[in-house]
N, C-alpha and C. Protein backbone atom coordinates (compact mmCIF):
# COMPACT_ATOMS: atom_id res chain seq x y z
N UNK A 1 0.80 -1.19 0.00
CA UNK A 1 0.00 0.00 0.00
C UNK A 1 0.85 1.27 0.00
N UNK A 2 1.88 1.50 0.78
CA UNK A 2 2.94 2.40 0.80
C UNK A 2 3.32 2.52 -0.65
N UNK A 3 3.64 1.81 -1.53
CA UNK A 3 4.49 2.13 -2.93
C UNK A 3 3.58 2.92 -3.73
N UNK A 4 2.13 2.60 -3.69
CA UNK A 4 1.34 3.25 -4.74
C UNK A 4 0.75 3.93 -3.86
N UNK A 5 0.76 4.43 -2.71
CA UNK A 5 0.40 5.92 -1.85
C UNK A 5 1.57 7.13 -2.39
N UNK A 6 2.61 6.88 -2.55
CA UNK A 6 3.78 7.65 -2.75
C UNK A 6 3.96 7.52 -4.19
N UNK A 7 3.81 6.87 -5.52
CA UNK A 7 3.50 6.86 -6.27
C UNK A 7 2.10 8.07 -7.01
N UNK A 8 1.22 7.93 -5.99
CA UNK A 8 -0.09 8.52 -6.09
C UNK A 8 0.66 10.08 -5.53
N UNK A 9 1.25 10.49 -4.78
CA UNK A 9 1.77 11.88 -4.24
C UNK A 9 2.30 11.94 -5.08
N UNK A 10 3.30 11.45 -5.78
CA UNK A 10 4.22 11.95 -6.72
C UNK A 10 3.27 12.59 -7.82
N UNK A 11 2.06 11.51 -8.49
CA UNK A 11 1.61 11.91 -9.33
C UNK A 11 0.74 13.36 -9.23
N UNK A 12 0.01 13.62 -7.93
CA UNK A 12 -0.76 14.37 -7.31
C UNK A 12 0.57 16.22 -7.66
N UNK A 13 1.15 15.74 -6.95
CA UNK A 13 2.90 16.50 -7.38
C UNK A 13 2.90 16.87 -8.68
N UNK A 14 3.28 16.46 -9.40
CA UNK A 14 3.23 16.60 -10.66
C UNK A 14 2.04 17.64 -11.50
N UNK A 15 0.86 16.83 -10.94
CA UNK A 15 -0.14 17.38 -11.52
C UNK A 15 -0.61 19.31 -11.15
N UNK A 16 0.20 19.30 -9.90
CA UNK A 16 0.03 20.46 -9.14
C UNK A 16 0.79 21.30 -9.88
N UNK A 17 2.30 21.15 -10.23
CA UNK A 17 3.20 21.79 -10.70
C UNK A 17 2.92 22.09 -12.44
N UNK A 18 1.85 21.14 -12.88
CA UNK A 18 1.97 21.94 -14.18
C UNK A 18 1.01 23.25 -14.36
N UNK A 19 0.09 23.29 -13.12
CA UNK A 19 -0.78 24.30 -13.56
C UNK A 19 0.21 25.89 -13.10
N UNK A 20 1.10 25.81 -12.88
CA UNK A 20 2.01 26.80 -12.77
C UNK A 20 3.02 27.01 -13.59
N UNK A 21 2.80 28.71 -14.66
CA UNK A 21 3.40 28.39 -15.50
C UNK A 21 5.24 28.74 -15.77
N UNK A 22 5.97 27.63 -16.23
CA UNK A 22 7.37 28.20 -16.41
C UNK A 22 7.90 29.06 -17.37
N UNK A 23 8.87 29.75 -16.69
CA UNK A 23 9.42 30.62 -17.59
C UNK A 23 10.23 29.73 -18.76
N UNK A 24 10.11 30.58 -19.91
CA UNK A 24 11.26 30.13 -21.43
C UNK A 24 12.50 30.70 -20.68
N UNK A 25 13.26 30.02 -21.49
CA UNK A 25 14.50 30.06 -21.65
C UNK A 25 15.01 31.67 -21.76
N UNK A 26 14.20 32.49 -22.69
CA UNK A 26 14.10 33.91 -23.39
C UNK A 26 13.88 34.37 -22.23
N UNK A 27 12.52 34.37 -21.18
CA UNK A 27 12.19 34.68 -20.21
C UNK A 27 13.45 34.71 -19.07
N UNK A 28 14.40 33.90 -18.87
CA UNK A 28 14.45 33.73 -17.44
C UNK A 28 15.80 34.51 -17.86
N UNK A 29 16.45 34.65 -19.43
CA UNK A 29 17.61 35.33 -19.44
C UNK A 29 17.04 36.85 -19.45
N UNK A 30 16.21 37.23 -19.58
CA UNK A 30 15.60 38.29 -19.38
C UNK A 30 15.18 38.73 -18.05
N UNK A 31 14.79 38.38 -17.22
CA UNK A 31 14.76 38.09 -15.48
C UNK A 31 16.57 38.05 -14.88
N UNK A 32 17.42 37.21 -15.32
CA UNK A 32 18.92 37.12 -15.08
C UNK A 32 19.37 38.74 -15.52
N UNK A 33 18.80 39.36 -17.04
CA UNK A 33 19.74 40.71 -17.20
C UNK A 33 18.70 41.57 -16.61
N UNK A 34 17.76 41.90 -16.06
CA UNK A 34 17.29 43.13 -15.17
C UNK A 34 17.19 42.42 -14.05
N UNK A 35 18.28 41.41 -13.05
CA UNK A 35 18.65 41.49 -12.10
C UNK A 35 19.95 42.03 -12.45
N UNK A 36 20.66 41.80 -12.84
CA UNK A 36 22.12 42.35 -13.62
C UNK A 36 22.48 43.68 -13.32
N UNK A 37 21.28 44.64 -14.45
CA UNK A 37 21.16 45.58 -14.38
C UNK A 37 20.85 46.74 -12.89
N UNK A 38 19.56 45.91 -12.21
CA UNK A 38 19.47 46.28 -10.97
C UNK A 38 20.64 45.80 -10.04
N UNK A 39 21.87 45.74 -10.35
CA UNK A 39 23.20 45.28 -8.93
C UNK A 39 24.04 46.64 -9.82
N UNK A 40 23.82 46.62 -10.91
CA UNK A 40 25.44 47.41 -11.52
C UNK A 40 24.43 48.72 -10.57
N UNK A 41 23.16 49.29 -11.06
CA UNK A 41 22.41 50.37 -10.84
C UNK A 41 22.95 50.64 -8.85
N UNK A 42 22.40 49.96 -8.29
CA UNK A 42 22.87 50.02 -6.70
C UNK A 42 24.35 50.35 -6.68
N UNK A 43 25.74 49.40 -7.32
CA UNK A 43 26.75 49.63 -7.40
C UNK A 43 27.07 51.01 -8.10
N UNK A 44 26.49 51.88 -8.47
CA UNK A 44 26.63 52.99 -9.20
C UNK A 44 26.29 53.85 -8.05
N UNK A 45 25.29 53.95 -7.55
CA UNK A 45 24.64 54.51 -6.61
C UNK A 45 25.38 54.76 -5.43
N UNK A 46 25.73 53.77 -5.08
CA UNK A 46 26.72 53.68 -3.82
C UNK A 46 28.11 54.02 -3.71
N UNK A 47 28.55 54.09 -4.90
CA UNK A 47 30.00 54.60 -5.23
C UNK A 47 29.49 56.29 -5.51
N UNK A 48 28.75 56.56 -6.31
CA UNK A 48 28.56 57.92 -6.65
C UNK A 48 27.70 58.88 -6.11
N UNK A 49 26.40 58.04 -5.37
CA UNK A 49 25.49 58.79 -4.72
C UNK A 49 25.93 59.97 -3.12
N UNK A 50 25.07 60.59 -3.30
CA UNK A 50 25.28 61.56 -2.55
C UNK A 50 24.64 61.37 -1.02
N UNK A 51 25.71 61.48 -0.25
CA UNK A 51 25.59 60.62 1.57
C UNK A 51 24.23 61.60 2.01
N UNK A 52 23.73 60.92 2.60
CA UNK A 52 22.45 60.68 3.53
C UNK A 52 22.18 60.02 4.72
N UNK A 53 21.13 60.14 5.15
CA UNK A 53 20.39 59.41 5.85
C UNK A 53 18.59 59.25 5.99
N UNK A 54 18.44 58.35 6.46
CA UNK A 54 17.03 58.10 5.81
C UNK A 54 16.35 57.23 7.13
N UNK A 55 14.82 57.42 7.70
CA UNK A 55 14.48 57.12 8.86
C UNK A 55 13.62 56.01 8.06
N UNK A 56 13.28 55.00 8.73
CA UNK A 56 12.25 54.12 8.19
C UNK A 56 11.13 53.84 9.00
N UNK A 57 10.32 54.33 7.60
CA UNK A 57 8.48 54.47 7.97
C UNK A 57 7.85 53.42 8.09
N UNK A 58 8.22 52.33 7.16
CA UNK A 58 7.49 50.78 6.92
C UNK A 58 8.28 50.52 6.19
N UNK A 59 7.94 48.63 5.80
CA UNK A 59 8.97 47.70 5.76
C UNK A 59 7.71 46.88 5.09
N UNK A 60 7.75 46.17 3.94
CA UNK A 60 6.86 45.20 3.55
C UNK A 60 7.89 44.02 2.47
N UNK A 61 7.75 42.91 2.84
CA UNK A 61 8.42 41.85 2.42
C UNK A 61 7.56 41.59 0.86
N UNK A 62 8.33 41.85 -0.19
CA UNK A 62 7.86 41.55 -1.52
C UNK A 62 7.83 39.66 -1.82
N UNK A 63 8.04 39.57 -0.97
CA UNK A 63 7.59 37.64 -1.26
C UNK A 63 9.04 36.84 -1.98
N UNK A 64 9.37 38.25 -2.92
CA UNK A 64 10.97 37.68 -3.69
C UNK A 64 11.95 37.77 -2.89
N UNK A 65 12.89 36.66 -3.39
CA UNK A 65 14.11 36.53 -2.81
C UNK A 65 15.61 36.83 -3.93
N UNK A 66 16.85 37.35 -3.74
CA UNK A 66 18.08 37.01 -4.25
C UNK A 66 18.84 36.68 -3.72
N UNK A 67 19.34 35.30 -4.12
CA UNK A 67 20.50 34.63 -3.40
C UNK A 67 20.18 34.21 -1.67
N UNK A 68 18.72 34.05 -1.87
CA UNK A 68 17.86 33.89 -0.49
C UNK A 68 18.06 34.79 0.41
N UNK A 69 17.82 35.99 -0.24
CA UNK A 69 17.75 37.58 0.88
C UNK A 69 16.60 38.03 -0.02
N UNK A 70 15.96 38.27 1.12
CA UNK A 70 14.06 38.87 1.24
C UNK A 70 14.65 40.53 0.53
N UNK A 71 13.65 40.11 -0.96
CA UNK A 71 13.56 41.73 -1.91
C UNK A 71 12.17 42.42 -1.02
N UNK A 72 12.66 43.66 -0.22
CA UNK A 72 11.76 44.58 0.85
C UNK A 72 11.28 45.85 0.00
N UNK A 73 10.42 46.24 0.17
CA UNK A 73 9.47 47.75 -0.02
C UNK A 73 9.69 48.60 1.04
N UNK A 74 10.26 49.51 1.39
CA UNK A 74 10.71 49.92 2.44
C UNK A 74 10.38 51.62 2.10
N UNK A 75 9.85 52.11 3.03
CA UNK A 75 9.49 53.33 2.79
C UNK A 75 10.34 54.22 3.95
N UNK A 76 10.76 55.48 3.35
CA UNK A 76 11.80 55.92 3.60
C UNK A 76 11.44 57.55 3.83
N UNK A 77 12.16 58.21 5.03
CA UNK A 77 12.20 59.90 5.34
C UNK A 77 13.64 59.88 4.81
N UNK A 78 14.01 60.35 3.97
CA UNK A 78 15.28 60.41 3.55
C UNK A 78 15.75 61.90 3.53
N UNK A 79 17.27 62.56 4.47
CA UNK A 79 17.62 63.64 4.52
C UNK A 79 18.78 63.83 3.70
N UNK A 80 19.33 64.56 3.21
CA UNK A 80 20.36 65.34 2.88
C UNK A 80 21.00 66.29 2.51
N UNK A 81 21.82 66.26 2.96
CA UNK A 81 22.14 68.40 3.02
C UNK A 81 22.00 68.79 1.99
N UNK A 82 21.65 70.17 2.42
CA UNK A 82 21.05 71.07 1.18
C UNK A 82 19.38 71.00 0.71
N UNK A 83 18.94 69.78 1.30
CA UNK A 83 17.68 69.32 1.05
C UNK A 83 16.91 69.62 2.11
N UNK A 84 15.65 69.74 2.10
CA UNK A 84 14.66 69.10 3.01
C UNK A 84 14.43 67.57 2.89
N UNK A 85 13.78 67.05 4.34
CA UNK A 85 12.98 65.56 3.97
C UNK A 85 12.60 65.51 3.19
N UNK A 86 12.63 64.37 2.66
CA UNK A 86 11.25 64.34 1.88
C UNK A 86 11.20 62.33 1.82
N UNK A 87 10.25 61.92 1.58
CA UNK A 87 9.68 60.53 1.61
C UNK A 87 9.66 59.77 -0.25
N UNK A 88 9.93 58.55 0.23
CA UNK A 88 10.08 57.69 -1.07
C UNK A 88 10.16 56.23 -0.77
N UNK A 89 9.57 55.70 -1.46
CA UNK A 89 9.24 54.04 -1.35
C UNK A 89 10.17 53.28 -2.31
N UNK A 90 11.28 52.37 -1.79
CA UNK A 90 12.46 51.72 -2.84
C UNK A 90 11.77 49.91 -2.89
N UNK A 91 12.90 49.93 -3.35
CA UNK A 91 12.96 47.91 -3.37
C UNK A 91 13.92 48.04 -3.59
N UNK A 92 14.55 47.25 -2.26
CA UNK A 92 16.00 46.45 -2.41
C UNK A 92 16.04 45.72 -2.05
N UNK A 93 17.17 44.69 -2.12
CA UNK A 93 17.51 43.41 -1.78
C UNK A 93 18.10 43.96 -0.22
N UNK A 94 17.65 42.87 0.74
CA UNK A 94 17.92 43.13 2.17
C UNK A 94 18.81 42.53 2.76
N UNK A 95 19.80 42.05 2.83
CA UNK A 95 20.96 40.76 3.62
C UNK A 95 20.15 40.82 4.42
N UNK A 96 20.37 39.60 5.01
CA UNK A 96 19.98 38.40 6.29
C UNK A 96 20.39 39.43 7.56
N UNK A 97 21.62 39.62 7.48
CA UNK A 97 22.19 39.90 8.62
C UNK A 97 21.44 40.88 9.17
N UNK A 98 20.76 42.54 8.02
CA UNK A 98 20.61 43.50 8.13
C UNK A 98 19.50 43.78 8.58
N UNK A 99 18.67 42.25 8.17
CA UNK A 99 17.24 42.63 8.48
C UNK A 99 16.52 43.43 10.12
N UNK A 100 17.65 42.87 10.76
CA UNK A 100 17.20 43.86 12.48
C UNK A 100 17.04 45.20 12.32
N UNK A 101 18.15 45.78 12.09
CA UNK A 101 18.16 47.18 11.48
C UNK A 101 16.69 47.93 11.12
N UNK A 102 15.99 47.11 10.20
CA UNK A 102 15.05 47.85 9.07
C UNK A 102 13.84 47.86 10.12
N UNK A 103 13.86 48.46 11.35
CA UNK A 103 12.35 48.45 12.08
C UNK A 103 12.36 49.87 12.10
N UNK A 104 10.78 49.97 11.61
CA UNK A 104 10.03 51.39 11.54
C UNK A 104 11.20 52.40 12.94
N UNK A 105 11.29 53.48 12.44
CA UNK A 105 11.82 54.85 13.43
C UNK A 105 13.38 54.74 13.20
N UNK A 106 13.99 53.31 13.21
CA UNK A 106 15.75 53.46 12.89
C UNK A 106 15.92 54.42 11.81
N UNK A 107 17.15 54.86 11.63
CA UNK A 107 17.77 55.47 11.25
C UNK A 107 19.04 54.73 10.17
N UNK A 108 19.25 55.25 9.36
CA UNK A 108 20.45 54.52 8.21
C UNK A 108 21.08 55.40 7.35
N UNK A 109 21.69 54.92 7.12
CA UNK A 109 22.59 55.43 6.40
C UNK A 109 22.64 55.05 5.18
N UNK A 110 22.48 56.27 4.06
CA UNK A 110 22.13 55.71 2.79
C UNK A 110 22.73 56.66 1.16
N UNK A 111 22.70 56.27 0.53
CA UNK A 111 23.37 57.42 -0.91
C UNK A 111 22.06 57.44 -1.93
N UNK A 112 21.80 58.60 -2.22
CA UNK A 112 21.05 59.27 -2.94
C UNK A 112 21.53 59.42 -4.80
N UNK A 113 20.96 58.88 -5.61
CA UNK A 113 21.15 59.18 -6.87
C UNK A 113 21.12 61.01 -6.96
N UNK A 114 22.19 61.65 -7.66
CA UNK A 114 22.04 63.04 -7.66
C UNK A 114 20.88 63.36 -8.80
N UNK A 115 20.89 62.58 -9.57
CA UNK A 115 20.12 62.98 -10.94
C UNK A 115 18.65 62.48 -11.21
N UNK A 116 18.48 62.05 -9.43
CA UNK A 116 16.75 60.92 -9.34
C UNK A 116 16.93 60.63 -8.08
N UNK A 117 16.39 62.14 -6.84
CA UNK A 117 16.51 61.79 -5.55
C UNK A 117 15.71 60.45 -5.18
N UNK A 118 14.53 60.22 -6.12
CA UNK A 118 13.91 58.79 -5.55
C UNK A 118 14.62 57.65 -6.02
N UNK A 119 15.97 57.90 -5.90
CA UNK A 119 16.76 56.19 -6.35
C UNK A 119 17.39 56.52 -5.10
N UNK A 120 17.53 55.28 -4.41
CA UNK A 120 17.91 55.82 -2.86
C UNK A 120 18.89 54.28 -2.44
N UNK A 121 19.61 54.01 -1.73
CA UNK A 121 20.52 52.97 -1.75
C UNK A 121 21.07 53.12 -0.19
N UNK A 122 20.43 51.62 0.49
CA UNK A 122 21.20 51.57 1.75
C UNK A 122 22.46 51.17 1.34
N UNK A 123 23.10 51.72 2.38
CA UNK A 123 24.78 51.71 2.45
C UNK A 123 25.17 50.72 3.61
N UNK A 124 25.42 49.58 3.56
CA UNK A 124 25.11 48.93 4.57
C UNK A 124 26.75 48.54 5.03
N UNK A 125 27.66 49.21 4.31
CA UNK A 125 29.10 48.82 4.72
C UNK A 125 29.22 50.61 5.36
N UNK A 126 28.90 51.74 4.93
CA UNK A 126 28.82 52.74 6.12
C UNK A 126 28.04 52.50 7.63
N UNK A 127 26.87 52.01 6.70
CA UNK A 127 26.06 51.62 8.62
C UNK A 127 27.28 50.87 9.58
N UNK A 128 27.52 49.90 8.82
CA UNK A 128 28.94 49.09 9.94
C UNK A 128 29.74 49.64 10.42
N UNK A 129 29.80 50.92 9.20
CA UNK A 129 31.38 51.52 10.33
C UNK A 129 30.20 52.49 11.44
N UNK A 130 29.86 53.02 10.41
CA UNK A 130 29.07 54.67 11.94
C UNK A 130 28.56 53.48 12.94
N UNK A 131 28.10 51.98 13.12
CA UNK A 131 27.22 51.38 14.53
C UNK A 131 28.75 51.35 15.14
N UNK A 132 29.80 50.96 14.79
CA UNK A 132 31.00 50.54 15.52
C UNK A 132 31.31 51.17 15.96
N UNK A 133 31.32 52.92 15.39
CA UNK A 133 32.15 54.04 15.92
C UNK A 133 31.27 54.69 16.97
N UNK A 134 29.87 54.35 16.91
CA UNK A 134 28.47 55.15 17.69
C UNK A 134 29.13 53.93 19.23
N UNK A 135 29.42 52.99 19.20
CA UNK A 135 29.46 51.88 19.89
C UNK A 135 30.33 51.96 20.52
N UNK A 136 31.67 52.61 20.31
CA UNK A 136 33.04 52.44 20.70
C UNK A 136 32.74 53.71 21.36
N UNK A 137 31.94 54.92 21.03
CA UNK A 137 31.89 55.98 21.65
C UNK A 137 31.18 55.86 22.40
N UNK A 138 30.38 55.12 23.27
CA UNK A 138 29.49 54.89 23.96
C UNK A 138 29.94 54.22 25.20
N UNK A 139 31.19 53.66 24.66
CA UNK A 139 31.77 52.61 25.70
C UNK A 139 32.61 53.72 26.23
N UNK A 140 33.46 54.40 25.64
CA UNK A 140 33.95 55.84 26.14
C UNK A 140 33.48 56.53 27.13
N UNK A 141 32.22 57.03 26.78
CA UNK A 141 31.76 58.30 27.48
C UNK A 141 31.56 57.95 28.43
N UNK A 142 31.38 56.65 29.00
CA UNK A 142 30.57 55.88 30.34
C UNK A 142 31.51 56.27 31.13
N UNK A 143 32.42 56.92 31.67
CA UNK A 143 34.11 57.26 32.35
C UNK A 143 34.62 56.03 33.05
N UNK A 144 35.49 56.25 33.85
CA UNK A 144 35.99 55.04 34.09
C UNK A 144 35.42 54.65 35.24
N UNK A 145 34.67 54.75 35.52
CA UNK A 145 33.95 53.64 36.77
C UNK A 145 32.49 52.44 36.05
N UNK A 146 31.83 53.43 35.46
CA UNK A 146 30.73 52.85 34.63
C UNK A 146 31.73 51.72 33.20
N UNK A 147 32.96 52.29 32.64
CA UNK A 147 33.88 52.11 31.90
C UNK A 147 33.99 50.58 32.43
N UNK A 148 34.20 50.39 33.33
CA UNK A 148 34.69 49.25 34.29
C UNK A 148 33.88 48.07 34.58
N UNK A 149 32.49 48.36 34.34
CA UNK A 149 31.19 48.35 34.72
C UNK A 149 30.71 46.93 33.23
N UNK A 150 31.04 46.29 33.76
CA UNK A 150 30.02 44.89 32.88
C UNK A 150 28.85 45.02 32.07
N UNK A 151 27.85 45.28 33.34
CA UNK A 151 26.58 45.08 33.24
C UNK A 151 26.52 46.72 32.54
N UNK A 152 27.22 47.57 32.91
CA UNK A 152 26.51 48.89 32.58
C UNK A 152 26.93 48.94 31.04
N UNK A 153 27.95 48.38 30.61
CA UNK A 153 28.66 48.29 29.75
C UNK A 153 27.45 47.38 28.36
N UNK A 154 26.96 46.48 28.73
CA UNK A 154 26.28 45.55 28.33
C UNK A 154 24.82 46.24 27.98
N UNK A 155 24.15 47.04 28.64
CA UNK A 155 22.83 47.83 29.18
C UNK A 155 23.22 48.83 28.05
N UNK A 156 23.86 49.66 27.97
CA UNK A 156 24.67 50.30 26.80
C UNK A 156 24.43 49.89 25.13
N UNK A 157 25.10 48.78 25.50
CA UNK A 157 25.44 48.23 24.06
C UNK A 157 23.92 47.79 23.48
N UNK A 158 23.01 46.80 24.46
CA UNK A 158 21.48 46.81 24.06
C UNK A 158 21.02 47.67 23.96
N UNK A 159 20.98 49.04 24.46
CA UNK A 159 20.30 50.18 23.80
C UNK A 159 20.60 50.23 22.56
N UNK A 160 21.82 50.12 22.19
CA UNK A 160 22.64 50.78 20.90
C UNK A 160 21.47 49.77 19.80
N UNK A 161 21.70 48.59 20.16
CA UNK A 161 21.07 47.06 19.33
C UNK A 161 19.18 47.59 19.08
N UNK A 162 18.74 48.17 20.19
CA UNK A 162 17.47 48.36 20.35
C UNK A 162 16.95 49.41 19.50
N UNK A 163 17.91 50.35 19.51
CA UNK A 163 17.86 51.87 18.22
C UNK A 163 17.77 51.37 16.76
N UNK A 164 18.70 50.05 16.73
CA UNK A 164 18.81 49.48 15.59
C UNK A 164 20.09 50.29 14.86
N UNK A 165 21.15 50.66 15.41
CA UNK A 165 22.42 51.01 15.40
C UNK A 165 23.12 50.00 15.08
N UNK A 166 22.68 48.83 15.94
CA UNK A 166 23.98 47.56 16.00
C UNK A 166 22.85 46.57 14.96
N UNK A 167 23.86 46.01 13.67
CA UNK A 167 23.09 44.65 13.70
C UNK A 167 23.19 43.58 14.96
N UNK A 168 22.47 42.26 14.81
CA UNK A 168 23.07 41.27 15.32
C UNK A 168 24.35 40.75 15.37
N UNK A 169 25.34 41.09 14.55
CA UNK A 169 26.33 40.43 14.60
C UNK A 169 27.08 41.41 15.15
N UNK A 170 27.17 42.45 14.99
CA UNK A 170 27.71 43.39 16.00
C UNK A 170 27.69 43.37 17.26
N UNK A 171 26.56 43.38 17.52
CA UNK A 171 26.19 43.49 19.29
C UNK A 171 26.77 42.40 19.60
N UNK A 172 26.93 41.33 18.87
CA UNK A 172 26.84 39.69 19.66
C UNK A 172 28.72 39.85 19.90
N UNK A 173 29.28 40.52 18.59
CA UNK A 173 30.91 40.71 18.69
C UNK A 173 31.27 41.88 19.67
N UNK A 174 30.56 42.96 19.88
CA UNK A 174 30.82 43.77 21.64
C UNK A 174 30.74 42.86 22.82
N UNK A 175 29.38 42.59 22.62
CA UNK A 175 29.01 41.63 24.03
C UNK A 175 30.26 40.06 24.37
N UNK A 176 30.71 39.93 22.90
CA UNK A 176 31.47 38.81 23.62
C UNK A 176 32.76 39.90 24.03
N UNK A 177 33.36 40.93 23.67
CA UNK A 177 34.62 41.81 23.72
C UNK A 177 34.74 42.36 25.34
N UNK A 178 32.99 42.63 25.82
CA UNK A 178 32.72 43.05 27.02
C UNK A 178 32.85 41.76 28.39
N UNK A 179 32.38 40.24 27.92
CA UNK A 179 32.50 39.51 28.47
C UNK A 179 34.10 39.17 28.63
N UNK A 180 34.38 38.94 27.47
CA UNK A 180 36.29 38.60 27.93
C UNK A 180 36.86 39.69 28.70
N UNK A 181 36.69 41.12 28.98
CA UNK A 181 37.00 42.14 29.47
C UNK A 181 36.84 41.58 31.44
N UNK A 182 35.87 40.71 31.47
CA UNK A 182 35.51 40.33 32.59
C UNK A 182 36.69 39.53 33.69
């Protein structure tokens, strides 16, 4: 009974998967060059765009993935000098790591197309340095008694994580820096 139950799924399988239709060949190299296009476009952006920062309003998961990182709708207060605010809704590809970061009110760090303020590009290798340097200055200012201070030290660093300053992997590489300090 087992061989033709699993036989019968397979077929059931099958039958499910054709009513969904596949892309041609034409199709999917066409899907491959405007992903292409959308990495050189970001890589342009980020080398040439003009520094910012940008608060986040909402966050909606587009269902797509690249390279199994969630493509986000992310709506954005985006500042930069010389400018007023002003608001704009992107899609980008999100790393895994980064996803803590992206909760409504944080703050980021981001580059602005000069020639199409609504092309907007997290900068997610500046965020690393400004959470490290916001982090290292934090551990500073505490003077040297709080400085000394574990727990206060630790209480600190989760705020920083809670602002959405620190990714996860950050906080987790202080918190172990603070524990060996012990």
């Amino acid at each position: 009974m087992g061989l033709f139950k699993g036989m019968k799924d397979l077929k059931d399988i099958n039958d499910m998967s054709k009513q969904y239709k596949r892309p041609s060949m034409l199709e999917g190299l066409a899907q491959a060059k405007d992903a292409m296009a959308g990495i050189q476009e970001t890589q342009r952006v980020t080398a040439t765009g003009v520094p910012g920062t940008a608060r986040v309003l909402g966050v909606t998961d587009t269902g797509a993935t690249v390279n199994d990182h969630p493509v986000c709708e992310v709506q954005l207060e985006v500042s930069v000098p010389g400018q007023g605010p002003y608001t704009t809704t992107i899609s980008q590809t999100i790393p895994r790591m980064q996803i803590p970061m992206l909760q409504p009110g944080a703050t980021l760090v981001v580059k602005v197309d000069p020639a199409d303020r609504d092309t907007v590009v997290m900068d997610w290798q500046a965020q690393s340095e400004q959470s490290m340097a916001l982090a290292g200055q934090a551990m500073q200012q505490g003077g040297a008694t709080s400085a000394q201070d574990p727990v206060a030290r630790l209480e600190r660093l989760q705020a920083l994580k809670d602002k959405g300053l620190l990714s996860e992997a950050e906080f987790e590489a202080q918190k172990q820096r603070i524990l060996g300090d012990i």
